[in-house]
Protein backbone atom coordinates (compact mmCIF):
# COMPACT_ATOMS: atom_id res chain seq x y z
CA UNK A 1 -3.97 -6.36 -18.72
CA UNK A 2 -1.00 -6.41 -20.86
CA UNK A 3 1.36 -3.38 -22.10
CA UNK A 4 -0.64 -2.90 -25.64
CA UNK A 5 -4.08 -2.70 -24.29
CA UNK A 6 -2.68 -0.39 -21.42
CA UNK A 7 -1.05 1.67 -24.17
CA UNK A 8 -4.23 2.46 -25.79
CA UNK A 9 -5.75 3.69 -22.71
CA UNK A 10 -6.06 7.58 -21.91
CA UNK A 11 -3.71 8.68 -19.90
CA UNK A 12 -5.92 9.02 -17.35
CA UNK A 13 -7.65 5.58 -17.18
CA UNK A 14 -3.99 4.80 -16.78
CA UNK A 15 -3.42 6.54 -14.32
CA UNK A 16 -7.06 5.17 -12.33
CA UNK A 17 -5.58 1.55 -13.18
CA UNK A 18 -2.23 2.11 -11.70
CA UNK A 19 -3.70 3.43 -8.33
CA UNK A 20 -6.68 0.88 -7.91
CA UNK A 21 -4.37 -2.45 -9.44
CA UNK A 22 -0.85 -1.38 -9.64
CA UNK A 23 1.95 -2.06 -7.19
CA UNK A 24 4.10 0.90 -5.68
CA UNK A 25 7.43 0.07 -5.63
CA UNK A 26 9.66 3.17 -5.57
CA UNK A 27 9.66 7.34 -6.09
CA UNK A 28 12.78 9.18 -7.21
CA UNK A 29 12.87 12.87 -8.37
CA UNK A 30 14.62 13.91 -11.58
CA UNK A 31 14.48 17.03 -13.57
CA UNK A 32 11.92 18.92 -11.22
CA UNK A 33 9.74 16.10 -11.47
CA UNK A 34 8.07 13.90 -9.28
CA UNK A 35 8.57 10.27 -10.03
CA UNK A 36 6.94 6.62 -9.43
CA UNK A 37 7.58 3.61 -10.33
CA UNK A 38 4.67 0.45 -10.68
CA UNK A 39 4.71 -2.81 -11.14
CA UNK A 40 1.36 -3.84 -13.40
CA UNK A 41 0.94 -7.09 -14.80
CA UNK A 42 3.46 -8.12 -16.90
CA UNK A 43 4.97 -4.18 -17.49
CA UNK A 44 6.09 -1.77 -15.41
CA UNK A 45 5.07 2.10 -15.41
CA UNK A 46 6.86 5.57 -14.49
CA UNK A 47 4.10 8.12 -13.36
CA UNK A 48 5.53 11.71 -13.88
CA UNK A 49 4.45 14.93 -11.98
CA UNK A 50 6.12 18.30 -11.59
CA UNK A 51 7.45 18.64 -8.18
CA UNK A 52 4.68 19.94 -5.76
CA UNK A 53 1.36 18.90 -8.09
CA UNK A 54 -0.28 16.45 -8.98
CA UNK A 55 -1.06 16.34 -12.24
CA UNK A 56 0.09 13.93 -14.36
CA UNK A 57 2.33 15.44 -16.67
CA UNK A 58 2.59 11.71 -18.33
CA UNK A 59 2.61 7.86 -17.89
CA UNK A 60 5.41 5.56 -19.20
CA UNK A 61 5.15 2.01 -19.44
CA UNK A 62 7.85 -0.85 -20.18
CA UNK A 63 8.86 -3.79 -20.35
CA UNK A 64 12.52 -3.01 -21.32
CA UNK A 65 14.41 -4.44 -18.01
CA UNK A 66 16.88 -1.88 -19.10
CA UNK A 67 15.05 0.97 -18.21
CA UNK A 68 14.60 -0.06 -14.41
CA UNK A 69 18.47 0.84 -14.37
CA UNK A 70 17.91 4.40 -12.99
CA UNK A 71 15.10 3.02 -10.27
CA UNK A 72 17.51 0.47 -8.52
CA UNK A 73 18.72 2.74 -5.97
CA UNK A 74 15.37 3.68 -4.67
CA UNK A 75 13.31 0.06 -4.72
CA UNK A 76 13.40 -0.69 -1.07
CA UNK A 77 13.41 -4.92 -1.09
CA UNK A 78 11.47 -6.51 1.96
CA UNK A 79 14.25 -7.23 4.08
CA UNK A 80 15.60 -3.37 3.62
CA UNK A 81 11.78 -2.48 5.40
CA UNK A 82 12.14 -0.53 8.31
């Protein structure tokens, strides 16, 4: 799937996509919120959630390799695995 058909999903066949296809790659926390980070396709997507829920408070996706600036810190690469 590519970023403009994901886009016109609802935000919470997004979210369904993300957890059956995506690929976990990092969470951070900023703001009192809850973040993830996925790699999908050819785009990757921040999942947002107030601290402590788990309802989606919204779904960001990119392809902008600027925007993975603030996630570097947290992506664990495989030969940082414990």
């Amino acid at each position: 799937m590519d970023l403009h058909t994901f886009k016109q999903l609802h935000q919470t066949e997004q979210g369904i996509r993300l957890a059956q296809a995506g690929h976990h790659l990092a969470d951070r926390a900023e703001h009192g919120c809850r973040l993830q980070l996925f790699a999908f396709g050819d785009f990757y997507a921040e999942v947002w959630r107030l601290v402590g829920e788990e309802r989606v408070l919204f779904i960001n996706p990119f392809q902008n390799p600027a925007q993975l600036q603030p996630w570097l810190e947290a992506v664990q690469l495989p030969g940082e695995w414990a």
